[in-house]
N, C-alpha and C. Protein backbone atom coordinates (compact mmCIF):
# COMPACT_ATOMS: atom_id res chain seq x y z
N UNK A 1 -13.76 -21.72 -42.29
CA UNK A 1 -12.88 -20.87 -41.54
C UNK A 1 -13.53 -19.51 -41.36
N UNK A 2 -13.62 -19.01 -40.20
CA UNK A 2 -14.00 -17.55 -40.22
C UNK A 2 -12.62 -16.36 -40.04
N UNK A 3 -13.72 -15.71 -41.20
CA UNK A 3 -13.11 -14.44 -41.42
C UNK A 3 -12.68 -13.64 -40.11
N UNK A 4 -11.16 -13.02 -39.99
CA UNK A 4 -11.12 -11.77 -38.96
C UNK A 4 -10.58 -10.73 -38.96
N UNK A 5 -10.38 -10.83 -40.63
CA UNK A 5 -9.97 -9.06 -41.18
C UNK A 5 -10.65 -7.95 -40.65
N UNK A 6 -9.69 -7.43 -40.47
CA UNK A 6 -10.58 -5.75 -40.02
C UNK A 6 -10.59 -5.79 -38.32
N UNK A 7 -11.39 -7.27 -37.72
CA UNK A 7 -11.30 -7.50 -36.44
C UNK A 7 -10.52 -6.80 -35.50
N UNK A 8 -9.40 -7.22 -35.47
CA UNK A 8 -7.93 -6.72 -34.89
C UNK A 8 -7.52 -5.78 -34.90
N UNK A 9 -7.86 -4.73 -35.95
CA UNK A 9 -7.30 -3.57 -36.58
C UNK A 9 -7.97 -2.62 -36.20
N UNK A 10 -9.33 -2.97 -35.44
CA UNK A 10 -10.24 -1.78 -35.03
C UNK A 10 -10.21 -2.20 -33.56
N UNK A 11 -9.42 -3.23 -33.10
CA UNK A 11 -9.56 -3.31 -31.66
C UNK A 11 -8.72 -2.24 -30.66
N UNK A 12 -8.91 -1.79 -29.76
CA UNK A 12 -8.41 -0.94 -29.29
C UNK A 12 -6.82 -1.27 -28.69
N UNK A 13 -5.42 -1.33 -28.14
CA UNK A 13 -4.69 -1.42 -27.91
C UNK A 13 -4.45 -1.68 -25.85
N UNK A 14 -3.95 -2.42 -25.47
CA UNK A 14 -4.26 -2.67 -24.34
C UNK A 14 -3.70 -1.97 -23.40
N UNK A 15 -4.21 -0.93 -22.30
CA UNK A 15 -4.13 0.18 -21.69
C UNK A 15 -2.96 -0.79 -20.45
N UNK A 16 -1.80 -0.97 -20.41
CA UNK A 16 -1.17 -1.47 -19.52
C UNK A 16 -0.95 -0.66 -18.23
N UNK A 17 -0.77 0.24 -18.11
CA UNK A 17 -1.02 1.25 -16.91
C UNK A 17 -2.56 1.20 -16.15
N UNK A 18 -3.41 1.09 -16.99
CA UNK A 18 -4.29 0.57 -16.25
C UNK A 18 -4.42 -0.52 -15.34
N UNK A 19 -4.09 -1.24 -16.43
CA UNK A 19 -4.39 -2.46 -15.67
C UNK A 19 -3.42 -3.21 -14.46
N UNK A 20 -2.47 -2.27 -14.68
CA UNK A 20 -1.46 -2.48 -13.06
C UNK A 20 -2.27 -1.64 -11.87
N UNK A 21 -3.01 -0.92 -12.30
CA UNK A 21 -3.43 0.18 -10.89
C UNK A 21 -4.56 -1.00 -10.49
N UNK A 22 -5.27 -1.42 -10.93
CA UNK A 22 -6.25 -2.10 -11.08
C UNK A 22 -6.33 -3.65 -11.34
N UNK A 23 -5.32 -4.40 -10.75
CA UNK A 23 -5.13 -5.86 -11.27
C UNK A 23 -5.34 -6.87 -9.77
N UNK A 24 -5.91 -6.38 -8.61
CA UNK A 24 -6.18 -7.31 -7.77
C UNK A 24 -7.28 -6.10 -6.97
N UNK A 25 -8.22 -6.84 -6.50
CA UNK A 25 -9.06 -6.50 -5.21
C UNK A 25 -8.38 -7.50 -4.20
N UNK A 26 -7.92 -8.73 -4.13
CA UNK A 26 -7.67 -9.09 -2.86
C UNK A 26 -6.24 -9.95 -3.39
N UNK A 27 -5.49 -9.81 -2.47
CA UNK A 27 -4.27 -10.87 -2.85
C UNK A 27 -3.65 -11.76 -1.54
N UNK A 28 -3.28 -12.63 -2.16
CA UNK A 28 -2.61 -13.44 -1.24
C UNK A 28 -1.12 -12.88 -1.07
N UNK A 29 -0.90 -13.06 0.55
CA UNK A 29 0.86 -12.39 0.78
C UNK A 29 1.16 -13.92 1.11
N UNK A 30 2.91 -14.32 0.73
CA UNK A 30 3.11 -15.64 1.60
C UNK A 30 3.91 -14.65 2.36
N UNK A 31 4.37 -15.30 3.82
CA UNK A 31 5.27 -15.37 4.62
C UNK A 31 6.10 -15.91 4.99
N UNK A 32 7.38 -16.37 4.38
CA UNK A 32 8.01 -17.59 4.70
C UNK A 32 8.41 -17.47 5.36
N UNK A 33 8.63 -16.08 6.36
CA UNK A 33 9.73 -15.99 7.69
C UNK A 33 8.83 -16.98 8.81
N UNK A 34 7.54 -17.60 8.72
CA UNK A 34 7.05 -17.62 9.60
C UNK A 34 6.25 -19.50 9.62
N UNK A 35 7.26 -19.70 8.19
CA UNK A 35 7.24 -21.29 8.29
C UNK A 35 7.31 -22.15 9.55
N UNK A 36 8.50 -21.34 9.85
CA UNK A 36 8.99 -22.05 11.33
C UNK A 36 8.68 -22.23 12.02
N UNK A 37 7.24 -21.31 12.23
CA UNK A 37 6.87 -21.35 13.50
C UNK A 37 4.89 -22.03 13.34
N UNK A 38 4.78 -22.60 12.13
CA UNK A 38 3.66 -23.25 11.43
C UNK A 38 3.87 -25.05 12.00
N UNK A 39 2.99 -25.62 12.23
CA UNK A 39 3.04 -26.40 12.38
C UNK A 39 3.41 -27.88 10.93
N UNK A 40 4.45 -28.76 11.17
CA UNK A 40 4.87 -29.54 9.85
C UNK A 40 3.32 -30.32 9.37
N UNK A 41 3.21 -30.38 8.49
CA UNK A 41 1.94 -30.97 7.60
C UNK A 41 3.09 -32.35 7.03
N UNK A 42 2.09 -33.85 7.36
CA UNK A 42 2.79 -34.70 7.30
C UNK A 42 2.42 -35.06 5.23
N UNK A 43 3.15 -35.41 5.04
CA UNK A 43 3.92 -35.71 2.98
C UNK A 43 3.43 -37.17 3.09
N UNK A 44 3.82 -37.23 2.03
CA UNK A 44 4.42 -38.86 0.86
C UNK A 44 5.24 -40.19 2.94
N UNK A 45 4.90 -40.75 2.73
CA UNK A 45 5.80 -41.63 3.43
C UNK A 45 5.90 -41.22 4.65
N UNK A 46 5.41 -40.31 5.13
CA UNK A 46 5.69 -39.82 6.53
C UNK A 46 5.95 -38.46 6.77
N UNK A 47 6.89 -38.20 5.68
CA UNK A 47 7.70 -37.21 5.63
C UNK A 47 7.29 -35.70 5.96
N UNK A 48 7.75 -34.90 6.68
CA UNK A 48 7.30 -33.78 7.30
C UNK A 48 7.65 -32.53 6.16
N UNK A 49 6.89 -31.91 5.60
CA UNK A 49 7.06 -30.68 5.48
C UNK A 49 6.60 -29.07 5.76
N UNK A 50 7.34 -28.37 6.21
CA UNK A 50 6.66 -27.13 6.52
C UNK A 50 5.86 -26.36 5.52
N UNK A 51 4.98 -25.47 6.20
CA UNK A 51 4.32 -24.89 5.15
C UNK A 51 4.31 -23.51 4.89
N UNK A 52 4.07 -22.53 4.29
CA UNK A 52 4.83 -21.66 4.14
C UNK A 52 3.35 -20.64 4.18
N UNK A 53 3.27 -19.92 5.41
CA UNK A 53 1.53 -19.35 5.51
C UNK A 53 1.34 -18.25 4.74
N UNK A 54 0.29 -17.70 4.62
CA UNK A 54 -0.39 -16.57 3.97
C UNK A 54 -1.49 -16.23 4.51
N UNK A 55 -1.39 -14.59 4.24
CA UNK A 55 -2.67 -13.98 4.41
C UNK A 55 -3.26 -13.31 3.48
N UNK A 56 -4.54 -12.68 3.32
CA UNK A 56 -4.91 -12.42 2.24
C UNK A 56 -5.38 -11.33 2.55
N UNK A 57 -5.09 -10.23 1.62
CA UNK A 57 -5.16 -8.85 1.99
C UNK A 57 -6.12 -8.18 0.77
N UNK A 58 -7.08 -7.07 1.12
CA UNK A 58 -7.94 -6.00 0.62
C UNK A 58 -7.81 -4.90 0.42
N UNK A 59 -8.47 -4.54 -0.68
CA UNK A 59 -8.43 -2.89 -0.86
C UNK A 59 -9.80 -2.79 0.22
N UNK A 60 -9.17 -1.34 0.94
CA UNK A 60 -10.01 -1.09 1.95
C UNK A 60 -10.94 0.02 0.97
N UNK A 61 -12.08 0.41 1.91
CA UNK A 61 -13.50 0.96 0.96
C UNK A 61 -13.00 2.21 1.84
N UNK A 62 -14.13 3.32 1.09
CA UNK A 62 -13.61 4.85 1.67
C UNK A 62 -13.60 4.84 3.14
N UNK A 63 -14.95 4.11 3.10
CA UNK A 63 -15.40 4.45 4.86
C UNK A 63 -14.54 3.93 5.82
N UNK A 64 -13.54 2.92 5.10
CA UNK A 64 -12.89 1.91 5.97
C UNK A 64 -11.63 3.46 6.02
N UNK A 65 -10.93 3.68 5.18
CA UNK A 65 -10.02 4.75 5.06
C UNK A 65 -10.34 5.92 5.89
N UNK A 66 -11.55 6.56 5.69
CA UNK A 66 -11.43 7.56 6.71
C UNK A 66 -11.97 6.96 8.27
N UNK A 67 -12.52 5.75 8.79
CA UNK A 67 -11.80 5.55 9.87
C UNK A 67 -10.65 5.23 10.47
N UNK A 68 -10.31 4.79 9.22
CA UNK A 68 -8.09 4.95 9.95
C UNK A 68 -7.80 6.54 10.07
N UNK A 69 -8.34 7.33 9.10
CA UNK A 69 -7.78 8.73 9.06
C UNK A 69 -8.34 9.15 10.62
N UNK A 70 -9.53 8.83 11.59
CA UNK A 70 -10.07 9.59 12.43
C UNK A 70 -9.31 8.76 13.79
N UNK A 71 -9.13 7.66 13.75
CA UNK A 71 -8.41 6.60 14.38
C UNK A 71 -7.10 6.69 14.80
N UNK A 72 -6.11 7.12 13.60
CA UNK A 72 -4.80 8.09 13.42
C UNK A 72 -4.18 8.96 13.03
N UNK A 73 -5.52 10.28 13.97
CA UNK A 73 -5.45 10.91 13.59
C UNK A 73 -4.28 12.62 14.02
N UNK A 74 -4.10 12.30 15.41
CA UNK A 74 -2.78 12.89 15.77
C UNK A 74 -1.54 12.30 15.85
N UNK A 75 -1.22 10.88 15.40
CA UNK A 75 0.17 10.37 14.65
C UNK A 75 0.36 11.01 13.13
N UNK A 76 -1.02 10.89 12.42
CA UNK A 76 -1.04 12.02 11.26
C UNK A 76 -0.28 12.77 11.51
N UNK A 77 -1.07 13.86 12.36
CA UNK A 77 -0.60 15.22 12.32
C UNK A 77 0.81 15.81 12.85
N UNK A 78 1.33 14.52 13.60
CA UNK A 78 2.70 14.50 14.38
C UNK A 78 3.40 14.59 13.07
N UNK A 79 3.06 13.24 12.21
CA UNK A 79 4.10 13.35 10.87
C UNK A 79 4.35 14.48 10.39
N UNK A 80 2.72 15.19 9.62
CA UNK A 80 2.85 15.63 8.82
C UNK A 80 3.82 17.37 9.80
N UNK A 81 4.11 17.77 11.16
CA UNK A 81 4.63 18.41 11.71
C UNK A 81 6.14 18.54 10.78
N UNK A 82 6.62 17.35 10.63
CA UNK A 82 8.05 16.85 10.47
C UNK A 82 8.24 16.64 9.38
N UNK A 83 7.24 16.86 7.91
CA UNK A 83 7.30 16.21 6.74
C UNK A 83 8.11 17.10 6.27
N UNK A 84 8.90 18.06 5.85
CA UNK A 84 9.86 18.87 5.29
C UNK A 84 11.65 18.30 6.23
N UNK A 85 11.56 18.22 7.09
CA UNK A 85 12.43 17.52 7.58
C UNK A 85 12.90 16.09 7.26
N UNK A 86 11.39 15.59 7.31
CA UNK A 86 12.05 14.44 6.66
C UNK A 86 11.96 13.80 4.64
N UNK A 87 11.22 14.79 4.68
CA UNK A 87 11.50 15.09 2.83
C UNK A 87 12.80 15.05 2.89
N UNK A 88 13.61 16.21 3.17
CA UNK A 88 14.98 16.79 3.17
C UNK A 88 15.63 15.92 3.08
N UNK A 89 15.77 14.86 4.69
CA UNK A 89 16.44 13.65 4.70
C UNK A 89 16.27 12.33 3.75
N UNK A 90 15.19 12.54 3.22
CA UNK A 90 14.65 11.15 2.40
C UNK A 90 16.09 11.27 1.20
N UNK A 91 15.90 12.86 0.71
CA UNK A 91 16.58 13.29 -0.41
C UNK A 91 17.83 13.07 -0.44
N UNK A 92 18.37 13.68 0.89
CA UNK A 92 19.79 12.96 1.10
C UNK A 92 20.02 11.79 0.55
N UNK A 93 19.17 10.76 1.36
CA UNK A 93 19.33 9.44 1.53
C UNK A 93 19.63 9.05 -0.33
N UNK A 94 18.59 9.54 -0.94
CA UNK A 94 18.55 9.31 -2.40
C UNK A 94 19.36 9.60 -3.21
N UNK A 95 20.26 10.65 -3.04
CA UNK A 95 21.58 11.19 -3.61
C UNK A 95 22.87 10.19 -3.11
N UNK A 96 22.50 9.11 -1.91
CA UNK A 96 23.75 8.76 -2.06
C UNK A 96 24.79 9.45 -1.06
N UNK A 97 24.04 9.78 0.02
CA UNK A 97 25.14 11.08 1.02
C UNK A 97 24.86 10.19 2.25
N UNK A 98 25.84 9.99 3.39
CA UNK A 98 25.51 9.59 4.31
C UNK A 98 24.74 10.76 5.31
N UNK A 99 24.01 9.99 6.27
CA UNK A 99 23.65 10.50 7.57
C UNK A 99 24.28 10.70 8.52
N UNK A 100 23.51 11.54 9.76
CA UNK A 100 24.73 11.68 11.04
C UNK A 100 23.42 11.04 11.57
N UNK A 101 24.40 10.65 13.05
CA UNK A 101 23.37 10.35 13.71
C UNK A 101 22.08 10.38 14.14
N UNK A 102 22.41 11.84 14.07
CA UNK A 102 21.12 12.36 14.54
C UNK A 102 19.89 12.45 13.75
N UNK A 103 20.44 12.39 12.30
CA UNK A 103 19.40 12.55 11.58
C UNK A 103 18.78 11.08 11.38
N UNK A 104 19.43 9.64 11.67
CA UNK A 104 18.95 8.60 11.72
C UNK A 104 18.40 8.82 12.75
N UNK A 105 18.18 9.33 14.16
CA UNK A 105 17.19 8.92 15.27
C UNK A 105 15.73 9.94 14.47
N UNK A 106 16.25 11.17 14.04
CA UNK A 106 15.22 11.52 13.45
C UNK A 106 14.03 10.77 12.81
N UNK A 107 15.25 10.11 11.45
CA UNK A 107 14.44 8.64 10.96
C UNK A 107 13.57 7.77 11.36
N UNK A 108 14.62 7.26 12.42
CA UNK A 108 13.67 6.50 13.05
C UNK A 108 12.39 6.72 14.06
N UNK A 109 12.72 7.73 14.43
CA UNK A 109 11.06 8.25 15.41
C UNK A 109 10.21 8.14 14.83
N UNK A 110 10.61 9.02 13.05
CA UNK A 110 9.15 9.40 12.41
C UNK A 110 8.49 7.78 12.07
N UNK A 111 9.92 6.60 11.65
CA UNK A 111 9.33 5.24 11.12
C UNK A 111 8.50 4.53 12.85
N UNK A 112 8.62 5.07 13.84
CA UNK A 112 8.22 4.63 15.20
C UNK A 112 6.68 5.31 15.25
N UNK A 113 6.82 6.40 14.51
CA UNK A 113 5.65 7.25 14.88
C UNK A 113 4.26 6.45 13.39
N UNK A 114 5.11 6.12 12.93
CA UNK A 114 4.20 5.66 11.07
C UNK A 114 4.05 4.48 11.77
N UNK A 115 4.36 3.74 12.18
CA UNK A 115 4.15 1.93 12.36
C UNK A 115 2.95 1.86 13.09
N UNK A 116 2.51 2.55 13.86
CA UNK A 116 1.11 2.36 14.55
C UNK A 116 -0.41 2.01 13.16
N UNK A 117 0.00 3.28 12.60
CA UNK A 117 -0.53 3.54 10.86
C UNK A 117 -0.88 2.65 10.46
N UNK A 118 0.32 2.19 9.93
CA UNK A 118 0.44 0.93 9.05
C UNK A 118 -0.23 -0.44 9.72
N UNK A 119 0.15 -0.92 11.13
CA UNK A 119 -0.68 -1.70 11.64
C UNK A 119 -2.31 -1.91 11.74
N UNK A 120 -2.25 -0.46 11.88
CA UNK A 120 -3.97 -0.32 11.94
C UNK A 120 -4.72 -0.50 10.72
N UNK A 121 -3.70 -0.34 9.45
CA UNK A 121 -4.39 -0.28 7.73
C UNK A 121 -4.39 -1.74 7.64
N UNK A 122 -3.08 -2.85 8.21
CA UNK A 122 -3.07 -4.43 8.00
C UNK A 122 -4.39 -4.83 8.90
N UNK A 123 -4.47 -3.85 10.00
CA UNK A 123 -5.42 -5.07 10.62
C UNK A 123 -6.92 -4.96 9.90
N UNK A 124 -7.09 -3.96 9.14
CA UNK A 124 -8.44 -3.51 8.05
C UNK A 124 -8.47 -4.29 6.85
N UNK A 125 -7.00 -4.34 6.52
CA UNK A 125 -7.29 -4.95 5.10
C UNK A 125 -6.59 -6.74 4.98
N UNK A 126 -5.84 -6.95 6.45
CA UNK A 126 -5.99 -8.65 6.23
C UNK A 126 -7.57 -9.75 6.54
N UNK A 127 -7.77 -10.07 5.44
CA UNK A 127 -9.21 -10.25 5.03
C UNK A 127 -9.22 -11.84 5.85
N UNK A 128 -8.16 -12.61 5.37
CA UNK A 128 -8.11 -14.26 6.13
C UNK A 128 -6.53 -14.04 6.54
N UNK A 129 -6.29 -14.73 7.75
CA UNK A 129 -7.20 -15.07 8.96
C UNK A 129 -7.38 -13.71 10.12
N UNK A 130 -8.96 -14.19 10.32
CA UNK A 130 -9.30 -12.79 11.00
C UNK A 130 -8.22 -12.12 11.84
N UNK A 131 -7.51 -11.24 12.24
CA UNK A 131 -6.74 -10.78 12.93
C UNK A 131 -6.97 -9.88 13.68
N UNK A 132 -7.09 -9.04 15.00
CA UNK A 132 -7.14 -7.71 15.57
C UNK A 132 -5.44 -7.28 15.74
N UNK A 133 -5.61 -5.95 16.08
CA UNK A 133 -4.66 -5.37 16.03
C UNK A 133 -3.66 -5.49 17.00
N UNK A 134 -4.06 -6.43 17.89
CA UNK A 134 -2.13 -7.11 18.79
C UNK A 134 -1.79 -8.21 18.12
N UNK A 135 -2.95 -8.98 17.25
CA UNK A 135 -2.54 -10.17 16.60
C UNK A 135 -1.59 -9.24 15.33
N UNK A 136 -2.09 -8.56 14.78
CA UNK A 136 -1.50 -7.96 13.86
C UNK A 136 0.22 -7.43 14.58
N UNK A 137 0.23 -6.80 15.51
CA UNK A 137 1.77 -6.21 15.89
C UNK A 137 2.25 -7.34 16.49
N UNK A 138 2.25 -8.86 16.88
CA UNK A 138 2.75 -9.57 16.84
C UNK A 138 3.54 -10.22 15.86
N UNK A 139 2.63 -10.64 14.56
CA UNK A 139 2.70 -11.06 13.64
C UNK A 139 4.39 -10.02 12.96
N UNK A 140 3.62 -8.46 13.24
CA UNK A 140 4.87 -7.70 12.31
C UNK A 140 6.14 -8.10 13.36
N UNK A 141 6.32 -8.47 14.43
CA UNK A 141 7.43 -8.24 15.71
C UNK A 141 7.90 -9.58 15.34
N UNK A 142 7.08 -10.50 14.48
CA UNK A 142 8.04 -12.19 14.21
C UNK A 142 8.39 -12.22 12.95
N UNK A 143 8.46 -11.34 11.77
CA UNK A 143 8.24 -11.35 11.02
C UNK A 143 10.49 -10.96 10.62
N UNK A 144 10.37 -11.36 9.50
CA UNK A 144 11.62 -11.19 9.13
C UNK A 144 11.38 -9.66 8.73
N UNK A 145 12.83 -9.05 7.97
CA UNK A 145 12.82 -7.40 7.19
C UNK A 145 12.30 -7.99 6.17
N UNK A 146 12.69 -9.05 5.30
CA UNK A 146 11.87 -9.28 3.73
C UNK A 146 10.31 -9.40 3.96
N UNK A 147 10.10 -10.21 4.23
CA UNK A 147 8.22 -10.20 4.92
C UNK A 147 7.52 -8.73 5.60
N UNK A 148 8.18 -8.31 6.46
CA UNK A 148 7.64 -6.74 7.13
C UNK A 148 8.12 -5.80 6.05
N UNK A 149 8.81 -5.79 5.01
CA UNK A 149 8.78 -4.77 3.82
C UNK A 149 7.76 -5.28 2.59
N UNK A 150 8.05 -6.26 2.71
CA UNK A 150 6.82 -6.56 1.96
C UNK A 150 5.34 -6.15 1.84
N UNK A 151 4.98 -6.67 3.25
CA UNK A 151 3.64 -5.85 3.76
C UNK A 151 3.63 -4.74 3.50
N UNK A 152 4.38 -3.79 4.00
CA UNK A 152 4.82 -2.37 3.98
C UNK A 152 4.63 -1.95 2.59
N UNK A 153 5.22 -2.48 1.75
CA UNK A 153 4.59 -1.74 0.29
C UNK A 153 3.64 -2.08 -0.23
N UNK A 154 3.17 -3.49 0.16
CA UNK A 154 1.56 -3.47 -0.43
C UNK A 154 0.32 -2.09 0.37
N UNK A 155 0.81 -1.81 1.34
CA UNK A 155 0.41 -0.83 2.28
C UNK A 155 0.25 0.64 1.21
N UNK A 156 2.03 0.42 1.40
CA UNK A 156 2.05 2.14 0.59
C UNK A 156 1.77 1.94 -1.08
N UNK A 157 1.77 1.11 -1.86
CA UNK A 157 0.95 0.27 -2.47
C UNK A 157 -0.55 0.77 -2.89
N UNK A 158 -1.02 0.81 -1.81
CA UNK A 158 -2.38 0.99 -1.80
C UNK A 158 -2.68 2.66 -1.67
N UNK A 159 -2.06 2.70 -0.68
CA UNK A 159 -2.20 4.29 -0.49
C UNK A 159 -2.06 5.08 -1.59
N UNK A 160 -0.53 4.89 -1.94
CA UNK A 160 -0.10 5.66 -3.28
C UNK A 160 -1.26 5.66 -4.61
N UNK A 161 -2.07 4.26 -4.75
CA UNK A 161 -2.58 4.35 -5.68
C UNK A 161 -4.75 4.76 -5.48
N UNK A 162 -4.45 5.24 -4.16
CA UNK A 162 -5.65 6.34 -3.61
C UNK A 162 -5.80 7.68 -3.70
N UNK A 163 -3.98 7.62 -3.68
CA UNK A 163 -3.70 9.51 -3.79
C UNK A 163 -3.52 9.64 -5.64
N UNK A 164 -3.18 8.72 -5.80
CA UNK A 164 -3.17 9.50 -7.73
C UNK A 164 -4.99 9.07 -8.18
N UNK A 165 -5.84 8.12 -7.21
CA UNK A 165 -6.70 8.68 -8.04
C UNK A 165 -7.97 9.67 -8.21
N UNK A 166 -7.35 9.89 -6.81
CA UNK A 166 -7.91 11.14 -5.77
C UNK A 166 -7.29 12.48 -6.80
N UNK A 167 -6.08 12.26 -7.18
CA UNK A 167 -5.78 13.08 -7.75
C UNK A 167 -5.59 13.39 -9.52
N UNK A 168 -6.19 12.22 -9.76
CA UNK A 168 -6.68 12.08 -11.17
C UNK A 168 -8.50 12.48 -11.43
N UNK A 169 -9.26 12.42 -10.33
CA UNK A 169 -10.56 13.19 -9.43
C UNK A 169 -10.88 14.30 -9.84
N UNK A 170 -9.23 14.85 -9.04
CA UNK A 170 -9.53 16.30 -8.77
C UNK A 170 -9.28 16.96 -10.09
N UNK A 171 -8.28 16.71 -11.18
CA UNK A 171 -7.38 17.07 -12.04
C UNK A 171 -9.20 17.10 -13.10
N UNK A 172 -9.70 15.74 -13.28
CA UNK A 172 -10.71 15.84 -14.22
C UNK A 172 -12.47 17.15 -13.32
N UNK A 173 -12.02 16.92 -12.20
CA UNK A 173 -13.26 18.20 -11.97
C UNK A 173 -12.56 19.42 -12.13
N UNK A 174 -11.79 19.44 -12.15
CA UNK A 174 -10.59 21.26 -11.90
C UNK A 174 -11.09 21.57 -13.45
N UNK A 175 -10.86 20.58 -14.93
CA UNK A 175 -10.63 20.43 -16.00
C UNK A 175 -12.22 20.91 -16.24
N UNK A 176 -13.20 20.45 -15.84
CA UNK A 176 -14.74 20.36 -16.07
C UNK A 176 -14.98 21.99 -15.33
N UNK A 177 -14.41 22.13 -14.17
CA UNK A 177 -14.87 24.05 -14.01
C UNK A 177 -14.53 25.01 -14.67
N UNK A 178 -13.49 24.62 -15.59
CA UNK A 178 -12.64 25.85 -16.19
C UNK A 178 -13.64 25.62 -17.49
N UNK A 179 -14.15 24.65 -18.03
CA UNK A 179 -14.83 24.14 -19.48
C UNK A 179 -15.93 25.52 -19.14
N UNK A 180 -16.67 25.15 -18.08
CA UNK A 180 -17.95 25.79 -17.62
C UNK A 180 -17.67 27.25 -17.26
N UNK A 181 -16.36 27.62 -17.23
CA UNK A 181 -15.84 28.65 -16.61
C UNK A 181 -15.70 29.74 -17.73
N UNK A 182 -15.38 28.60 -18.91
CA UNK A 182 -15.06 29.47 -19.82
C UNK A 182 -16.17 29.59 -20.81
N UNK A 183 -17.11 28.60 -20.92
CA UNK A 183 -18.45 28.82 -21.71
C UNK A 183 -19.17 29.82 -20.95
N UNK A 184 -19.33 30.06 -19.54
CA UNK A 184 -19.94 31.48 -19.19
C UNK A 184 -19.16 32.70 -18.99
N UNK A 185 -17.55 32.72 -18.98
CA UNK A 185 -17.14 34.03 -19.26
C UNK A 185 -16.43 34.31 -18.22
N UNK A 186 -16.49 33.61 -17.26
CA UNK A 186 -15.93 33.78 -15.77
C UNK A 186 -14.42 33.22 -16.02
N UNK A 187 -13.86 34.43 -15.39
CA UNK A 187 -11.99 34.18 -15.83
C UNK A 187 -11.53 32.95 -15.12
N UNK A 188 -11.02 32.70 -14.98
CA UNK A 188 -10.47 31.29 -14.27
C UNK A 188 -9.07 31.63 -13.57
């Protein structure tokens, strides 16, 4: 029998936050809204069953990212025009307060003005089957709300976890100038 005292006890503890930021380079999405419209794959005895498709989606590389950024790049800047406005409203929404009308058309422009975005990031990062970008806004226009939210957060998904580590980046160089800042004397 081998010994494994001590083994275990000096092993390090398993970083679970990590390993959620970091637990796929490529994944499979299913789509079941779109069974229906898949052709039946014949079974056992004859028997027809539908199949339920998928695509398989990527973390996009920098270069791929800042050509979406140069690509969309005055829908960007349209948003970011309106981003306190629609902060404001998000907040509402989150407290539990209804909207007026108006502030739903608001809503919805800015989600009219983001969907171009988002199409252009699916058509980069659906890896199989090749897609361009009308195949892609088709696909979202047949797509049920459970399936097109879906996508949608593997999207923001991705993003979100570009900006914390962009900003986990910046936080450890900010941390490394002040070290240097303060071993030569220079106030910070």
């Amino acid at each position: 029998m081998v010994s494994v005292k001590g083994q275990l006890e000096d092993s390090p503890l398993l970083d679970v936050g990590a390993v959620k930021k970091e637990y796929w380079q490529r994944k499979e999405v299913l789509l079941p809204s779109l069974a229906k419209l898949m052709p039946k794959k014949k079974g056992w005895f004859g028997r027809s069953k539908p199949e339920t498709p998928k695509i398989v989606i990527r973390r996009l590389t920098e270069e791929e990212w800042r050509d979406i950024d140069e690509r969309f790049y005055d829908q960007k800047a349209e948003l970011i025009k309106n981003k306190n406005a629609l902060s404001s409203l998000g907040d509402k929404m989150l407290e539990g307060k209804s909207l007026t009308k108006d502030e739903y058309t608001v809503i919805n422009a800015a989600q009219s003005k983001a969907m171009p975005i988002y199409k252009g990031m699916l058509e980069v990062m659906i890896e199989e089957p090749e897609m361009n970008y009308s195949d892609v806004s088709a696909m979202i226009d047949v797509l049920d709300d459970y399936d097109r939210n879906t996508l949608m957060a593997y999207v923001n998904l991705l993003t979100s976890q570009k900006a914390e580590a962009a900003k986990r980046i910046l936080d450890q160089r900010n941390e490394e100038l002040n070290k240097m800042h303060s071993k030569i004397g220079v106030p910070t």
